[in-house]
C-alpha atoms as a PDB file:
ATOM      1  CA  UNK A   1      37.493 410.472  44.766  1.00  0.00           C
ATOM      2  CA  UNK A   2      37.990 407.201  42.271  1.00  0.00           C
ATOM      3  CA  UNK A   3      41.106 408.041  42.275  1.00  0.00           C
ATOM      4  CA  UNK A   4      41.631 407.805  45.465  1.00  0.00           C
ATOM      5  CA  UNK A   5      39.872 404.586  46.566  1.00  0.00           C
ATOM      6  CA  UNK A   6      41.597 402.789  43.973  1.00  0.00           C
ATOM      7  CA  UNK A   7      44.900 403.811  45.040  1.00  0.00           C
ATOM      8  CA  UNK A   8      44.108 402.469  48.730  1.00  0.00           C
ATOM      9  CA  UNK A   9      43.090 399.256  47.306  1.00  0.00           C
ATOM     10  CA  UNK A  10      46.363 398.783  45.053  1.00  0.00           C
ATOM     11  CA  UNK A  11      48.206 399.207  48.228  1.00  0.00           C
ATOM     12  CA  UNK A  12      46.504 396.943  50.442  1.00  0.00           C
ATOM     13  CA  UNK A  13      46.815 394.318  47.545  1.00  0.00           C
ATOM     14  CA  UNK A  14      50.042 395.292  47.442  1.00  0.00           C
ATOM     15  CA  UNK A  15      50.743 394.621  51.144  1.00  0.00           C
ATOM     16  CA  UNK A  16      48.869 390.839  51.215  1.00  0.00           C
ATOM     17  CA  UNK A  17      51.193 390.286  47.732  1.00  0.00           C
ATOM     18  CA  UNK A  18      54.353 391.552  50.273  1.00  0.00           C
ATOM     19  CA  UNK A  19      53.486 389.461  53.321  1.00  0.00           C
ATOM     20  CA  UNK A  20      53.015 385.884  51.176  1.00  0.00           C
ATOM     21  CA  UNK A  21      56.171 385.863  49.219  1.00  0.00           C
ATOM     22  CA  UNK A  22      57.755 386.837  52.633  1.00  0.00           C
ATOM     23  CA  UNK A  23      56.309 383.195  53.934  1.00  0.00           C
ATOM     24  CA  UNK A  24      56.770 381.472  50.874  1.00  0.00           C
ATOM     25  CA  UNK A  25      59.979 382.478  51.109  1.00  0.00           C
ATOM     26  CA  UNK A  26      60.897 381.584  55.388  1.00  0.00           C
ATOM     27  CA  UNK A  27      58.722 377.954  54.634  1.00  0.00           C
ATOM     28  CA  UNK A  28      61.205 377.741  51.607  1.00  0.00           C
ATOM     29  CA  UNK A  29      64.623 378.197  54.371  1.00  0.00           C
ATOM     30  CA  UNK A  30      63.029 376.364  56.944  1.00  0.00           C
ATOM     31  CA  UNK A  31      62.531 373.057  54.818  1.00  0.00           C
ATOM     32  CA  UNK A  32      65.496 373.314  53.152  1.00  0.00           C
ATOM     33  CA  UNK A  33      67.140 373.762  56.592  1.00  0.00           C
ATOM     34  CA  UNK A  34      65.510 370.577  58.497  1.00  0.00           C
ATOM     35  CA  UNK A  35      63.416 368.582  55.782  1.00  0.00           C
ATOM     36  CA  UNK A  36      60.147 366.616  56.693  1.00  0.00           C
ATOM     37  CA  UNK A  37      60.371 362.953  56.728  1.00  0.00           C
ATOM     38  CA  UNK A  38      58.204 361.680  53.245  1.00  0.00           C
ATOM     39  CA  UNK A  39      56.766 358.942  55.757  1.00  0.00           C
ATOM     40  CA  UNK A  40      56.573 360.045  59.342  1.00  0.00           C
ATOM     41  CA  UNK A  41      54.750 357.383  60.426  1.00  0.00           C
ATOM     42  CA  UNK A  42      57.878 355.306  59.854  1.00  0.00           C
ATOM     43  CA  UNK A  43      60.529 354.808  62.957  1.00  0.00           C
ATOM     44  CA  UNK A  44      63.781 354.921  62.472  1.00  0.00           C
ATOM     45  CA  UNK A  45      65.470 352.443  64.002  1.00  0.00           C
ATOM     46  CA  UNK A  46      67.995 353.371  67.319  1.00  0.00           C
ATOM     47  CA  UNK A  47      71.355 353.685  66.222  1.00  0.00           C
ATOM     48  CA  UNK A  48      73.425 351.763  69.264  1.00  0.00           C
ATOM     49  CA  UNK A  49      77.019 353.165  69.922  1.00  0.00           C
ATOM     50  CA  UNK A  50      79.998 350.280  69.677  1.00  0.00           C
ATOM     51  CA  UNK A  51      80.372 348.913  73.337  1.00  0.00           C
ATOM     52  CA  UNK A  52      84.120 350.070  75.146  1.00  0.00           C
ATOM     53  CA  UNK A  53      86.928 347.867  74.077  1.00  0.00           C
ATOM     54  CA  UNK A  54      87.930 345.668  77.063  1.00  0.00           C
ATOM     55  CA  UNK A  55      92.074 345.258  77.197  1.00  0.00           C
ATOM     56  CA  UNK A  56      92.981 341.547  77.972  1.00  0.00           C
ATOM     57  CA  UNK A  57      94.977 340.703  80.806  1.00  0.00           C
ATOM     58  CA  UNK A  58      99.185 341.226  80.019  1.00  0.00           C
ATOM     59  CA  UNK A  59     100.459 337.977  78.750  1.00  0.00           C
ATOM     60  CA  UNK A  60     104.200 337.171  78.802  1.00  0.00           C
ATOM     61  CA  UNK A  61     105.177 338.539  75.495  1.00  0.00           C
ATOM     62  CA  UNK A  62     103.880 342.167  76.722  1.00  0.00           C
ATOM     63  CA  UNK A  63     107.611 342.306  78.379  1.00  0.00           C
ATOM     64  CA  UNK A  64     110.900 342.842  76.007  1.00  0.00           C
ATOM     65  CA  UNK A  65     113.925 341.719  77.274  1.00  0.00           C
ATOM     66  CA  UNK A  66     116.778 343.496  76.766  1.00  0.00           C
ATOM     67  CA  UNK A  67     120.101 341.520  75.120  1.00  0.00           C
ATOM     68  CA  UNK A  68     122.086 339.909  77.634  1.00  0.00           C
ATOM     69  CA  UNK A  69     125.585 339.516  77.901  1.00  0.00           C
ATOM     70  CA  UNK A  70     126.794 335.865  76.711  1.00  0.00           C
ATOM     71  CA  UNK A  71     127.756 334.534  80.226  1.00  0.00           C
ATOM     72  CA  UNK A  72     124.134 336.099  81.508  1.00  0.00           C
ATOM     73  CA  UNK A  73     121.897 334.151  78.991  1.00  0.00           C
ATOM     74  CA  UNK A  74     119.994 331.051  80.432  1.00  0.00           C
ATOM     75  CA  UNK A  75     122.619 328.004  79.379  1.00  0.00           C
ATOM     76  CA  UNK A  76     122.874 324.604  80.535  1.00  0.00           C
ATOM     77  CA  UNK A  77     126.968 324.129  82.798  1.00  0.00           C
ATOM     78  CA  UNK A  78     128.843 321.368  84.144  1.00  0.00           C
ATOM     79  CA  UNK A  79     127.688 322.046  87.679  1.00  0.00           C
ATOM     80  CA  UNK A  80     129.277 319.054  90.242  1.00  0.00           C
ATOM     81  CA  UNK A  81     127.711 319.267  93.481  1.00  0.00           C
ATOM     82  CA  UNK A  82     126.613 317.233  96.160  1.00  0.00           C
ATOM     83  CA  UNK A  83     123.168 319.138  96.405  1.00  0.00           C
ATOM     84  CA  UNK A  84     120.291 316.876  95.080  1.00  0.00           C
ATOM     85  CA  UNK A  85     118.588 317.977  91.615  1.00  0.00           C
ATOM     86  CA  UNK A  86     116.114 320.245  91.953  1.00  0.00           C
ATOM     87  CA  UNK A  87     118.365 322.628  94.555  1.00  0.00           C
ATOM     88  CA  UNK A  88     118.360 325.785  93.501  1.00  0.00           C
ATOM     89  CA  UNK A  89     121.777 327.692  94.609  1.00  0.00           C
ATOM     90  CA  UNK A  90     122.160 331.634  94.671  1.00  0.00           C
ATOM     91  CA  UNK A  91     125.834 332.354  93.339  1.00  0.00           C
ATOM     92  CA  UNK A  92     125.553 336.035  95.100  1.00  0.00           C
ATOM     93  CA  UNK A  93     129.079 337.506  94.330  1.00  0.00           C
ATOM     94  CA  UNK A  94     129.165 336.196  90.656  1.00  0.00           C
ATOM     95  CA  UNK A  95     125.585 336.699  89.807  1.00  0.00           C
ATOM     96  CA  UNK A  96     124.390 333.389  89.236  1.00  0.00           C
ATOM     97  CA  UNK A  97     121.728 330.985  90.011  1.00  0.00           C
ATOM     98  CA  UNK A  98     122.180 327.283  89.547  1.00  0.00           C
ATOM     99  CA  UNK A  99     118.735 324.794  89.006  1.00  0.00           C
ATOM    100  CA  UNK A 100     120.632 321.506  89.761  1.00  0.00           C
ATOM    101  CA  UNK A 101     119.779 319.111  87.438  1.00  0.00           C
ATOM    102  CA  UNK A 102     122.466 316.576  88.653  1.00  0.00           C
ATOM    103  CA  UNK A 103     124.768 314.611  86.950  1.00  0.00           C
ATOM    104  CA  UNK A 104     127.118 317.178  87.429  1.00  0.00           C
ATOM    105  CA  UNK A 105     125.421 319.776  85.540  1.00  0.00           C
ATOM    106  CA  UNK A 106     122.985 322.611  86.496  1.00  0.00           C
ATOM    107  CA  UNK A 107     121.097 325.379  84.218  1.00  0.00           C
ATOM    108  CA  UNK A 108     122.743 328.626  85.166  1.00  0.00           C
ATOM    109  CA  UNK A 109     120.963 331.640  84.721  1.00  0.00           C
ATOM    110  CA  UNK A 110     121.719 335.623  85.055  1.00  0.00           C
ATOM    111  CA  UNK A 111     120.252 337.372  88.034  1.00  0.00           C
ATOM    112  CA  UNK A 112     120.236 340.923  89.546  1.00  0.00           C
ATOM    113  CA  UNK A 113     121.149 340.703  93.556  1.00  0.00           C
ATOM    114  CA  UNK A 114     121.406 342.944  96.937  1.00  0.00           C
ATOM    115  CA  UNK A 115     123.201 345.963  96.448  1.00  0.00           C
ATOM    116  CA  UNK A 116     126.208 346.607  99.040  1.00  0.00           C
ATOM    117  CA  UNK A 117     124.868 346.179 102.690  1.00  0.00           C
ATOM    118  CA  UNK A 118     121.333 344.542 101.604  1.00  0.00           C
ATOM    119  CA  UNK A 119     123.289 340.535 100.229  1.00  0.00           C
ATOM    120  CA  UNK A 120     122.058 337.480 102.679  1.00  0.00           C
ATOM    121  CA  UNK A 121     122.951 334.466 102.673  1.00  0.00           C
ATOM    122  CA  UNK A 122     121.571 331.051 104.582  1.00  0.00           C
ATOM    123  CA  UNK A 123     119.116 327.858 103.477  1.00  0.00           C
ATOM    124  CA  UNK A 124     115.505 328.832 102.760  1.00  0.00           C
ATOM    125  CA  UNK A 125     112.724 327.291 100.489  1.00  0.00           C
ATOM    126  CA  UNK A 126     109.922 328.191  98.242  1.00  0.00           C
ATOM    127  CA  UNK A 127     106.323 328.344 100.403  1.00  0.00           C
ATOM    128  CA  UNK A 128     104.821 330.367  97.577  1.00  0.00           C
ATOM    129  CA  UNK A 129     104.499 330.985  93.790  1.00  0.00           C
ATOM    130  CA  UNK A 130     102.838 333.185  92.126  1.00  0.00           C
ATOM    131  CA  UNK A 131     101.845 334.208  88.481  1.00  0.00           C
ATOM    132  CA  UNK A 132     101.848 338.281  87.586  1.00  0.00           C
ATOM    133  CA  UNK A 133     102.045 338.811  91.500  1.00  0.00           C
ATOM    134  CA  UNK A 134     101.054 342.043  93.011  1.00  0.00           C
ATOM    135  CA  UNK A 135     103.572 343.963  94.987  1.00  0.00           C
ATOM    136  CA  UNK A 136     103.491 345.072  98.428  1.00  0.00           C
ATOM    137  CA  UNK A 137     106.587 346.745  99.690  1.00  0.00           C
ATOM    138  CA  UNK A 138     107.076 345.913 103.389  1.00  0.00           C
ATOM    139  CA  UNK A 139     107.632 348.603 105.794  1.00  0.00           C
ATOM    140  CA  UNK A 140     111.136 348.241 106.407  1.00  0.00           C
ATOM    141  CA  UNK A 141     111.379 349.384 102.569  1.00  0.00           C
ATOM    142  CA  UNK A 142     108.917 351.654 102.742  1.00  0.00           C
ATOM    143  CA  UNK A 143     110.920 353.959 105.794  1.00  0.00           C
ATOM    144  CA  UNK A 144     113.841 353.486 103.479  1.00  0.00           C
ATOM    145  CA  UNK A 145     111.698 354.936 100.123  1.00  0.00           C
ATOM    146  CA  UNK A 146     108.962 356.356 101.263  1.00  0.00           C
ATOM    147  CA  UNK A 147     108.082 357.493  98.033  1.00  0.00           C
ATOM    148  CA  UNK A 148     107.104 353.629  96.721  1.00  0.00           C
ATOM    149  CA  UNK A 149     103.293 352.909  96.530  1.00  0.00           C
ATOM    150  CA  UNK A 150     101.959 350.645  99.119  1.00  0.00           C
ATOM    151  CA  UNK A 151     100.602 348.517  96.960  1.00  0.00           C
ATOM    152  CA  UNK A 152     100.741 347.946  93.059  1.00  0.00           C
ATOM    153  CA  UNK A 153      98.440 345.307  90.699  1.00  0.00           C
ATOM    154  CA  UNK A 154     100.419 343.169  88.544  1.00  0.00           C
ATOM    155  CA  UNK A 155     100.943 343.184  85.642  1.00  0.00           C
ATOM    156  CA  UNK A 156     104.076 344.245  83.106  1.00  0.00           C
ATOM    157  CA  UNK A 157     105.002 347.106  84.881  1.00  0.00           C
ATOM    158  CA  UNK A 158     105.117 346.190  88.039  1.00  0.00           C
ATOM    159  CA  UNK A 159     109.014 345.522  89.795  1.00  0.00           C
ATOM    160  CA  UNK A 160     108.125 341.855  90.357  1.00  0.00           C
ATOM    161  CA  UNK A 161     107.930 340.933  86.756  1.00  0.00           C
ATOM    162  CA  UNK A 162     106.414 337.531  85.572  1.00  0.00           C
ATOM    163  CA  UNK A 163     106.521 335.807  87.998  1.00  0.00           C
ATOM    164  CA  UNK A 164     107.508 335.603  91.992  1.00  0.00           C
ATOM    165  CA  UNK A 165     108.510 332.747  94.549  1.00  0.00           C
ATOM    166  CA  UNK A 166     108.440 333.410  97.923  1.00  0.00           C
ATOM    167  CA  UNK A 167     111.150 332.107 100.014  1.00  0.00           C
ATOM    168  CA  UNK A 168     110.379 331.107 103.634  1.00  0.00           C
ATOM    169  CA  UNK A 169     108.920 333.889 105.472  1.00  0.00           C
ATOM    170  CA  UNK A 170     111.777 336.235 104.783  1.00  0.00           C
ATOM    171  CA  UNK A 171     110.714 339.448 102.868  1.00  0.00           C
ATOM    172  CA  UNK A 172     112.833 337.740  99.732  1.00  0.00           C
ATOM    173  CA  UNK A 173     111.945 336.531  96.826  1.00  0.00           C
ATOM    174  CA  UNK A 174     113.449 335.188  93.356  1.00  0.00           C
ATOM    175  CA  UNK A 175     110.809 337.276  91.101  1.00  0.00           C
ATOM    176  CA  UNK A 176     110.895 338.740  87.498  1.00  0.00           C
ATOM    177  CA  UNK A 177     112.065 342.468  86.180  1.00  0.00           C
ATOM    178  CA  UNK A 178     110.582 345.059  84.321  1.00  0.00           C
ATOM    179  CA  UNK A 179     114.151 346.447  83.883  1.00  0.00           C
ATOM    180  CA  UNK A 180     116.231 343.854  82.804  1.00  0.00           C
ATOM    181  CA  UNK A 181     119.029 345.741  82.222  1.00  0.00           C
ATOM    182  CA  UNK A 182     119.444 345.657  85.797  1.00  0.00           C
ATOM    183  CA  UNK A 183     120.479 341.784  85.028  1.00  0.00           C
ATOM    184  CA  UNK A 184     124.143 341.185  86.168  1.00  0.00           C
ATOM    185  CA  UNK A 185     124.265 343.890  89.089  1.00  0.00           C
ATOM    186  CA  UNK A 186     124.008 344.778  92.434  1.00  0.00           C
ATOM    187  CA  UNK A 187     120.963 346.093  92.711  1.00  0.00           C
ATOM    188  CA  UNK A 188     118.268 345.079  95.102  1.00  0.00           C
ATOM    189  CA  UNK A 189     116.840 345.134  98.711  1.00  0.00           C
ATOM    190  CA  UNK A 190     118.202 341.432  98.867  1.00  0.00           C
ATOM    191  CA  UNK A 191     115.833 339.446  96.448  1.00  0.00           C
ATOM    192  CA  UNK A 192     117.131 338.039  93.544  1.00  0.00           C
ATOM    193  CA  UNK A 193     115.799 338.883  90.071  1.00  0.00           C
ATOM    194  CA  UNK A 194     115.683 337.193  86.713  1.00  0.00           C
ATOM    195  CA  UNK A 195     114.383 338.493  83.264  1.00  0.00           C
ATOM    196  CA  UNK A 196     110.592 337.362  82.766  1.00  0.00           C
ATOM    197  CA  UNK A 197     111.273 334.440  79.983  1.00  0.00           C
ATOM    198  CA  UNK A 198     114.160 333.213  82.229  1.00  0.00           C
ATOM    199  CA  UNK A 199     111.715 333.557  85.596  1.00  0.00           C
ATOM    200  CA  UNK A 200     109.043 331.668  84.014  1.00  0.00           C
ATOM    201  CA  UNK A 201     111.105 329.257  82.751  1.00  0.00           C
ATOM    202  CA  UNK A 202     112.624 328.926  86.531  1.00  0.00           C
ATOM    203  CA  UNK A 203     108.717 329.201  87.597  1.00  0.00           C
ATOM    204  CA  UNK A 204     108.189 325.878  85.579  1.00  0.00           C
ATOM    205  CA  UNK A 205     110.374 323.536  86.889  1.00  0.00           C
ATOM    206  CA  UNK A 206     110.397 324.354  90.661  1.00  0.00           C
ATOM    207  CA  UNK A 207     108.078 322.936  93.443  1.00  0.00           C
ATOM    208  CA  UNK A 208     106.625 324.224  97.107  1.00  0.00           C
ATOM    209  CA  UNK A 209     109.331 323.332  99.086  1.00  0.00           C
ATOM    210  CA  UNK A 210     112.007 323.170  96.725  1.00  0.00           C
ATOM    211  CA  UNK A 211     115.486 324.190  98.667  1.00  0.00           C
ATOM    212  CA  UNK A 212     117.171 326.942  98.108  1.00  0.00           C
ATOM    213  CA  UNK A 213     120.722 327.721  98.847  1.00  0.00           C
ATOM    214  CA  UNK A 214     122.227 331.586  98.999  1.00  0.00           C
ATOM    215  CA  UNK A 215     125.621 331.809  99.391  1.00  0.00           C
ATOM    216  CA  UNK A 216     127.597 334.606 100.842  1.00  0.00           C
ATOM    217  CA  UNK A 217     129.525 337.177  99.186  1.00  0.00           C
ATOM    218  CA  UNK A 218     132.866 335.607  99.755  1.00  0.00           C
ATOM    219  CA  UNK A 219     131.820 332.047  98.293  1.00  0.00           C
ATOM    220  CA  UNK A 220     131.996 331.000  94.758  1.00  0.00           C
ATOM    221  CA  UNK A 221     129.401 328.561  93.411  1.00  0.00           C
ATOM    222  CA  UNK A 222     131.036 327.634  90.872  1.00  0.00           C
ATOM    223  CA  UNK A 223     133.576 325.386  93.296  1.00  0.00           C
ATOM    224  CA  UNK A 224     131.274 324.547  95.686  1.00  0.00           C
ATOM    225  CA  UNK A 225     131.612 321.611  97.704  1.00  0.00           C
ATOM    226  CA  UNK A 226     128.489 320.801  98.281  1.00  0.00           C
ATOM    227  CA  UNK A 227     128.607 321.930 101.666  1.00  0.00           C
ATOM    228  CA  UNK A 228     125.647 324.223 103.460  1.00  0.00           C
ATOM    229  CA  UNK A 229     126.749 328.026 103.961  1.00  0.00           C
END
């Protein structure tokens, strides 16, 4: 009978034995696993996350222009006219556009023009400049392309470029390219285009109200007589 209540008692000791190095054991992995803090009654200060980085409006520079052919590139001419300095006159077949500075000499830039059926010609001036302008198609190009946005933000790659002047209240203006190679062709609805440095550098010197002068296909600037188309 000893016998027998001592053997019950080893295996209840046993058991308790069992059960606390089980414990021991799961306090051990969960400590290791997540470890108390040795002062709790500390806070930790909040960790902030870095604000968004805001992206600066494009600047000029955002824009490459492509290398232009020699006779394209912005260059001061011997330019007799009778137009007074400050005209600005649209060489359409030749792709030109004079910026009289008289004394018989003009700065000649490189410009992009109206494809075949969309050239003008006529006397207009500038009632409008503007700096990165947005772009609004007008409907008339819009039921050609219907696939254009309506409008578009400006801004490096929008069509207008750099920067825009308005002529009259014609749908034309003498704006800045995003695709400069374009420079040199026959390309446009009718307004005339100019790389972004050479724009801004047109932008710069010109007035409200300064006159421009678009000549026809069949005229050549370059022996103008001075007289109105």
């Amino acid at each position: 009978m000893l016998n027998l209540r001592t053997l019950r008692r080893n295996t209840r000791l046993a058991a308790g034995f069992g059960a606390l190095a089980i414990g021991v054991v799961a306090f051990s992995g969960a400590a290791s696993a997540a470890p108390l803090p040795l002062f709790p009654f500390i806070i930790e200060p909040h960790v902030q996350m870095a604000p968004p980085v805001v992206q600066s409006a494009p600047s000029q520079d955002d824009n490459v222009t492509a290398e232009l052919p020699a006779r394209l590139k912005r260059q001061t001419v011997s330019y007799p006219t009778r137009e007074a300095a400050g005209t600005i006159i649209i060489d359409t077949p030749n792709t030109y556009l004079y910026y009289v500075l008289g004394g018989g000499q003009a700065i000649r830039y490189g410009i992009g023009v109206g494809r075949d059926g969309f050239t003008w010609s006529g006397v207009q001036s500038i009632t409008k400049k503007a700096e990165w302008p947005d772009w609004t198609p007008p409907p008339e190009m819009i039921a050609r392309q219907p696939y254009l946005p309506r409008h578009m933000a400006g801004g490096p790659g929008n069509p207008l470029g750099a920067r825009a002047m308005y002529l009259g209240s014609t749908v034309y203006r003498i704006h800045g390219t995003n695709a400069p190679g374009t420079i040199g062709t026959h390309v446009s609805s009718g307004c005339i285009r100019l790389t972004n440095q050479d724009v801004a550098d047109l932008y710069s010197r010109v007035n409200i109200g300064t006159r421009v002068i678009v000549l026809p296909m069949d005229r050549r600037a370059d022996n103008s007589s001075g007289k109105r188309s």
